[in-house]
C-alpha atoms as a PDB file:
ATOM      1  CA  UNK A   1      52.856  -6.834  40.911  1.00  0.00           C
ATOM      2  CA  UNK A   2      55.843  -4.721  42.232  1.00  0.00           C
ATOM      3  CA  UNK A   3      54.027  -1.121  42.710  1.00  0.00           C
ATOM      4  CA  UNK A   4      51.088  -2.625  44.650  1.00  0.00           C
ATOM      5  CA  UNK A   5      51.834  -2.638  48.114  1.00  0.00           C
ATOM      6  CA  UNK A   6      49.225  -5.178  49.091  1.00  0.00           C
ATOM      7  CA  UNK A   7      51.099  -7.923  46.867  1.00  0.00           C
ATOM      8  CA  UNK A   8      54.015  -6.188  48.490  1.00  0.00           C
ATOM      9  CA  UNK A   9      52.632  -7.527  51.913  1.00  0.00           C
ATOM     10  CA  UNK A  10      51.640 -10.798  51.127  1.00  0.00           C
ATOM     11  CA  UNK A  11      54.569 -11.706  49.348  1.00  0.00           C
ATOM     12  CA  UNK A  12      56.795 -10.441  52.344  1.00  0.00           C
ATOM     13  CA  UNK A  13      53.712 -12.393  54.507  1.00  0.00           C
ATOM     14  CA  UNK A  14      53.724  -9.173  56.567  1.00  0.00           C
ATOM     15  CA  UNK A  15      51.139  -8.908  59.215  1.00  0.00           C
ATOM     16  CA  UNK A  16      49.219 -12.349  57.264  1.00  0.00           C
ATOM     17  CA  UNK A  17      46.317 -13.369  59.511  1.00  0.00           C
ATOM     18  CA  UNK A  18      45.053 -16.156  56.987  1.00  0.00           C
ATOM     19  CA  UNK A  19      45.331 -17.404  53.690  1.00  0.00           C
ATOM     20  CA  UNK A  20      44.906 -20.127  51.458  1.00  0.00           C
ATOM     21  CA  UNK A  21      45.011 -20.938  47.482  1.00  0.00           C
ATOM     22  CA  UNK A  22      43.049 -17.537  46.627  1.00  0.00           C
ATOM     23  CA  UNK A  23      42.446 -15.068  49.302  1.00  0.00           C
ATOM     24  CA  UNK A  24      44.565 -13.488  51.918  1.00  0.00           C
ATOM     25  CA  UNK A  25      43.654 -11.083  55.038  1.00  0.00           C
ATOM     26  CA  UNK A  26      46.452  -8.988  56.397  1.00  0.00           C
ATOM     27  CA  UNK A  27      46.757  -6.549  59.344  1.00  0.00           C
ATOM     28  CA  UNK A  28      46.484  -3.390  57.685  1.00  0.00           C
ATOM     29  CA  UNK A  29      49.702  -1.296  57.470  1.00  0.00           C
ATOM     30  CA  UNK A  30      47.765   2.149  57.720  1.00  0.00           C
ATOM     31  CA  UNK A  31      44.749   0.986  60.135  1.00  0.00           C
ATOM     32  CA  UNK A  32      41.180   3.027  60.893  1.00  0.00           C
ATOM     33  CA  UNK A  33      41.184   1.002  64.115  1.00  0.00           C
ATOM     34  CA  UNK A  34      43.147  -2.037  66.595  1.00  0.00           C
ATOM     35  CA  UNK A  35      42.696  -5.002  64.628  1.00  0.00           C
ATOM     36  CA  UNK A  36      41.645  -3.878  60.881  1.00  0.00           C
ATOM     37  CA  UNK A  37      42.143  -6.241  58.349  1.00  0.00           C
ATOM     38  CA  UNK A  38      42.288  -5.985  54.515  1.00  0.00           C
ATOM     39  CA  UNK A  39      40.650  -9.115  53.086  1.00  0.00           C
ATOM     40  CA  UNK A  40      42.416  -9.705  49.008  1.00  0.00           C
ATOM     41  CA  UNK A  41      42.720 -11.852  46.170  1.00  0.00           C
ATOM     42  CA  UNK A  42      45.942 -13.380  45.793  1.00  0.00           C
ATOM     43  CA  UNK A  43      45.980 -12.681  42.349  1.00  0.00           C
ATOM     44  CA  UNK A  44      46.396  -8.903  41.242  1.00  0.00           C
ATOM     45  CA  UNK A  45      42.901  -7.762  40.071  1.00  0.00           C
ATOM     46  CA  UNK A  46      42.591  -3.407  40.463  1.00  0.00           C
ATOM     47  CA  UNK A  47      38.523  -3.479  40.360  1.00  0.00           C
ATOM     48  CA  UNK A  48      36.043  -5.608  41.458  1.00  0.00           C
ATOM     49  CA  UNK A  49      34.509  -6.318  37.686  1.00  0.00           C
ATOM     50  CA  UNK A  50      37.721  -8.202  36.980  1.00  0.00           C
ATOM     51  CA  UNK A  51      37.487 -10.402  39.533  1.00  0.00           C
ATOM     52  CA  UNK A  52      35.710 -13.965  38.852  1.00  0.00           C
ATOM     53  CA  UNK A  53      32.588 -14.326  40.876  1.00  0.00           C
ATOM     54  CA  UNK A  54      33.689 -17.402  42.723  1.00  0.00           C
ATOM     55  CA  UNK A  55      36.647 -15.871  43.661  1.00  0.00           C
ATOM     56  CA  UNK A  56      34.325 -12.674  44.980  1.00  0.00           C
ATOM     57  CA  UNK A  57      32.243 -15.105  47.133  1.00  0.00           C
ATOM     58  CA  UNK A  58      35.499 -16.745  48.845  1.00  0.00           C
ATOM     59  CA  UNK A  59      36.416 -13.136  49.136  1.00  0.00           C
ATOM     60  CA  UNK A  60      33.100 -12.265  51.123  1.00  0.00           C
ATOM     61  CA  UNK A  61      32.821 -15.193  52.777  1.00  0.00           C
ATOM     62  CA  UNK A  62      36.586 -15.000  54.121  1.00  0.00           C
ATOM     63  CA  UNK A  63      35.995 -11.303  55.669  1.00  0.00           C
ATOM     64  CA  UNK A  64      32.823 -12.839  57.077  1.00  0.00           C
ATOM     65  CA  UNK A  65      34.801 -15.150  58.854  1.00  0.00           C
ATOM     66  CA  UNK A  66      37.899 -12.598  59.507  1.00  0.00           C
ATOM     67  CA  UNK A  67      34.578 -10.329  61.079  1.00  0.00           C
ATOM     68  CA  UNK A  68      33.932 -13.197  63.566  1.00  0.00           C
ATOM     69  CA  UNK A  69      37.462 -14.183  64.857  1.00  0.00           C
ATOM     70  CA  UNK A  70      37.604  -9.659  65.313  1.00  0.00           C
ATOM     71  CA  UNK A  71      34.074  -9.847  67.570  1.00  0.00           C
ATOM     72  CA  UNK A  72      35.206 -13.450  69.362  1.00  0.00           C
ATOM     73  CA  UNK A  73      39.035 -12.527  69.721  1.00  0.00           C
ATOM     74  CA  UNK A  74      39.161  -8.994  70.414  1.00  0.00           C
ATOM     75  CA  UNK A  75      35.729  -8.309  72.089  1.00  0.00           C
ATOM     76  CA  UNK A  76      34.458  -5.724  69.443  1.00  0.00           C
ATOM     77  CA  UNK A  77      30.981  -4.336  69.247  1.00  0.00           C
ATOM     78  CA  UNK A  78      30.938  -4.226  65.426  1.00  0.00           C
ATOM     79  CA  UNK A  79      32.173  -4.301  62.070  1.00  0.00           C
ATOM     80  CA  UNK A  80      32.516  -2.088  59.094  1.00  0.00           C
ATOM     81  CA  UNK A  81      32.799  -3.691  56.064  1.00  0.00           C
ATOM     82  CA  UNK A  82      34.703  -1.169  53.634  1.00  0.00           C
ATOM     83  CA  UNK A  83      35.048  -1.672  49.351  1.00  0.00           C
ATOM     84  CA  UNK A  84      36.873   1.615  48.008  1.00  0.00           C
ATOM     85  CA  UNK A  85      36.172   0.499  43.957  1.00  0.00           C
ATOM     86  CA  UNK A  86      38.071   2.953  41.966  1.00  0.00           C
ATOM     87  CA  UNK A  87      39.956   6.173  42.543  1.00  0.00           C
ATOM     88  CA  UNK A  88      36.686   8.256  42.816  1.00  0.00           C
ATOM     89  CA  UNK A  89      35.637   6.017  45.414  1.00  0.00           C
ATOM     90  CA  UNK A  90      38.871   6.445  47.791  1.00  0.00           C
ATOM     91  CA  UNK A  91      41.218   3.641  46.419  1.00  0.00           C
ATOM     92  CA  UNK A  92      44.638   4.143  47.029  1.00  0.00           C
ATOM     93  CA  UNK A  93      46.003   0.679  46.776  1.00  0.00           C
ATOM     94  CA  UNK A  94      45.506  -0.770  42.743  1.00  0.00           C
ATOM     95  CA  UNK A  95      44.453  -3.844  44.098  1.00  0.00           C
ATOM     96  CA  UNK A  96      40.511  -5.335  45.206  1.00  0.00           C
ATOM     97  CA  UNK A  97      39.965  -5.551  49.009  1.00  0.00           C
ATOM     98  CA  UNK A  98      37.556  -5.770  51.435  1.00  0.00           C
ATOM     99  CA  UNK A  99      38.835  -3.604  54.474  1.00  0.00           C
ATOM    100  CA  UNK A 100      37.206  -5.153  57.852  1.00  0.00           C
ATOM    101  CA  UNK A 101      37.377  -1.981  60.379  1.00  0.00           C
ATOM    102  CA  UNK A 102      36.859  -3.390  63.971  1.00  0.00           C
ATOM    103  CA  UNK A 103      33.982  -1.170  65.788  1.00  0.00           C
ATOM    104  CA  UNK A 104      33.803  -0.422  69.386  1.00  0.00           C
ATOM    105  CA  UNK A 105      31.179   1.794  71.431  1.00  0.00           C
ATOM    106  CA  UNK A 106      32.484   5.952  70.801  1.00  0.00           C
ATOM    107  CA  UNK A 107      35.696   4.989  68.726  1.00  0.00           C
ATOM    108  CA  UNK A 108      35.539   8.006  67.298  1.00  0.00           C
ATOM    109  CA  UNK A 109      35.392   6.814  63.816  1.00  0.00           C
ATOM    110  CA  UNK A 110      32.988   8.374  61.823  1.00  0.00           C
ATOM    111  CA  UNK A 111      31.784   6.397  58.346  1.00  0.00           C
ATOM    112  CA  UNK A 112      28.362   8.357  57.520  1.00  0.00           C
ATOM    113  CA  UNK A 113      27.701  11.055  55.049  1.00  0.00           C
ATOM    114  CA  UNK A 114      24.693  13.721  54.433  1.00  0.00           C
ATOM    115  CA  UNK A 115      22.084  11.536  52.609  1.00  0.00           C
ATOM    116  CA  UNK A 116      21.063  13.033  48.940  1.00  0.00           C
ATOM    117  CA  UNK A 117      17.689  14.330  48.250  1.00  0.00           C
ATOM    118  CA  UNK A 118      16.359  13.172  44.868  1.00  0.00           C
ATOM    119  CA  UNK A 119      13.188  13.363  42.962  1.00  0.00           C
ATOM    120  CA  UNK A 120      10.712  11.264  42.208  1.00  0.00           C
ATOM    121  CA  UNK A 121      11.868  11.096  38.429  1.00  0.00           C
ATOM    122  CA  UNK A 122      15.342  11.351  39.218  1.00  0.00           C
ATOM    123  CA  UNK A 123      14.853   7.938  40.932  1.00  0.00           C
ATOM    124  CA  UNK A 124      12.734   6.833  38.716  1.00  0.00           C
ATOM    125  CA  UNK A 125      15.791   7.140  35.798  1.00  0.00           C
ATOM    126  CA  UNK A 126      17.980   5.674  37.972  1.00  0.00           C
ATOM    127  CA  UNK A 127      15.935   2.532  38.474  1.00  0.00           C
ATOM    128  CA  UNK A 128      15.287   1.956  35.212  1.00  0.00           C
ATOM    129  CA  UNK A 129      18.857   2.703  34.005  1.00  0.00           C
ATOM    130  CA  UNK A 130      20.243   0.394  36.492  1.00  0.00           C
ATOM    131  CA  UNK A 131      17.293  -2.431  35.479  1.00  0.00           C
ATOM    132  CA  UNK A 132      18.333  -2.391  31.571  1.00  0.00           C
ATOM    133  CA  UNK A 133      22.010  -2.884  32.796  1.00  0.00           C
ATOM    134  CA  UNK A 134      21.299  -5.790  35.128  1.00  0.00           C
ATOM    135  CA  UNK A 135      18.774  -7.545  32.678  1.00  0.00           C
ATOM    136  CA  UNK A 136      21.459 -10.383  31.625  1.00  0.00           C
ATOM    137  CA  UNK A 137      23.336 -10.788  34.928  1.00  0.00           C
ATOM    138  CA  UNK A 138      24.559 -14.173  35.540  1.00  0.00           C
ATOM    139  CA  UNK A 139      27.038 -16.069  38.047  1.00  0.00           C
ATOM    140  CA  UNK A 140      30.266 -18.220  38.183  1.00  0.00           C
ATOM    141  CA  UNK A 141      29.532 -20.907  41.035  1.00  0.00           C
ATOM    142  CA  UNK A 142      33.249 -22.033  40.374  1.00  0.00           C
ATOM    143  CA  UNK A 143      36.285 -21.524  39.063  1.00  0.00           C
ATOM    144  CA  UNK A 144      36.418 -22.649  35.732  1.00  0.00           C
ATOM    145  CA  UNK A 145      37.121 -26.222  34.726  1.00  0.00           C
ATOM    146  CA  UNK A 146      40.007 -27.244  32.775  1.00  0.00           C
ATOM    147  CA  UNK A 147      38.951 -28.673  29.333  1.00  0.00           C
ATOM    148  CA  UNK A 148      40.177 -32.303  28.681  1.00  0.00           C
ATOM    149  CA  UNK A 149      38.895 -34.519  26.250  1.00  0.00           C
ATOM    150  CA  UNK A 150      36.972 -36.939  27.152  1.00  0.00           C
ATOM    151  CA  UNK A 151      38.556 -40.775  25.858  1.00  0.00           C
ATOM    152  CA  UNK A 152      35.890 -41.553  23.341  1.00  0.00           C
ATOM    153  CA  UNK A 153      34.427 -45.359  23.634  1.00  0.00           C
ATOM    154  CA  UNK A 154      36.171 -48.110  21.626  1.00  0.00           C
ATOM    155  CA  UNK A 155      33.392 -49.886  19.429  1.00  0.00           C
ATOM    156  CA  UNK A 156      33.787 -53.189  20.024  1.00  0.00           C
ATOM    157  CA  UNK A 157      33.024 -55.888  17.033  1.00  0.00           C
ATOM    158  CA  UNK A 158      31.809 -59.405  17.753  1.00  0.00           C
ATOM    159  CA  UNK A 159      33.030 -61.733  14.883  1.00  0.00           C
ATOM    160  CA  UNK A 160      30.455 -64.509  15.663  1.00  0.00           C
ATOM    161  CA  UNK A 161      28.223 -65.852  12.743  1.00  0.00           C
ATOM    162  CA  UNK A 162      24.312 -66.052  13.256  1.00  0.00           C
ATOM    163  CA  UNK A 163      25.036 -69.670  12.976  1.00  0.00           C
ATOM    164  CA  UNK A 164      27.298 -69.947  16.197  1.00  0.00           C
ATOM    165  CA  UNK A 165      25.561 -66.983  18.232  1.00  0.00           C
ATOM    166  CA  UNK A 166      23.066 -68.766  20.932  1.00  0.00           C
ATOM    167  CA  UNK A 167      21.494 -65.526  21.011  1.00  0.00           C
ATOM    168  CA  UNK A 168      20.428 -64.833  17.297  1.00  0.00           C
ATOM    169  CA  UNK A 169      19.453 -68.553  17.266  1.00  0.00           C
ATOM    170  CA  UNK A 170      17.174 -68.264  20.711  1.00  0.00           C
ATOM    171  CA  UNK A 171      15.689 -65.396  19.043  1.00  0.00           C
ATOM    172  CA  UNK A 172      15.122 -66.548  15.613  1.00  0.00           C
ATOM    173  CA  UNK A 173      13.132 -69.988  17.436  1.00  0.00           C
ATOM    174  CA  UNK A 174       9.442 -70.656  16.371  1.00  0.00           C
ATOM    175  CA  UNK A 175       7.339 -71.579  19.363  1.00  0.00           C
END
């Protein structure tokens, strides 16, 4: 897509750290830290529920990995793992990432907010709410399958006569 800078990046293969048939990670242009990386699909997808879940566990798995090589290569205490879904939620970009912000000791970098009081029934609502939505979940383990027809089995016909077939004959054979 030409207006979305992360397929700008990757198709420029600016700042690529690793990729591979479906997910990329890339040195962020506009980093909260040394070392933050922006873990994406290949292919455009603006929220998370377009992606297909396999593709969401290669992209979780990848900024595991990506999480690693940032504590083993550039000696970091920690890791933020960052998902801005939708506008509301601080999305600039119109495409899905994971943002991986490298974490060291005082940084300076400040990622928590003023937890929310609710009620008892407010949570209560919630819960349920969020229950009756989640009743039918279900998974993609992998991408989908092309569909090819299967060659169907030739019959194959025997022109033998009970007469000449051994078998019939041993068969037919009084004791």
């Amino acid at each position: 897509m030409t207006d979305c800078v992360v397929c700008q990046q990757v198709e420029k293969k600016l700042g690529v750290v690793f990729e591979d048939a479906d997910i990329v990670a890339l040195l962020s242009p506009t980093p909260a830290s040394a070392g933050h990386i922006i873990v994406a699909p290949r292919q455009h997808h603006v929220i998370l529920e377009q992606v297909p879940d396999w593709i969401m566990g290669k992209l979780f798995t990848t900024a595991n990995k990506v999480s690693i090589s940032l504590f083993e290569g550039l000696g970091v205490h920690g890791t933020n793992l960052l998902i801005q879904n939708g506008a509301a939620a601080g999305q600039t970009a119109p495409h899905v990432s994971v943002h991986v912000i490298p974490r060291m000791e005082n940084d300076g970098i400040d990622l928590l907010w003023q937890p929310r009081q609710l009620g008892e029934e407010e949570m209560s609502t919630i819960e349920l709410k969020v229950k009756e939505e989640t009743k039918g979940l279900t998974l993609e383990k992998e991408p989908p399958k092309p569909k090819t027809e299967e060659p169907k089995p030739k019959k194959v016909e025997y022109s033998l006569s009970d007469e000449e077939n051994y078998l019939i004959k041993s068969l037919r054979r009084i004791p």
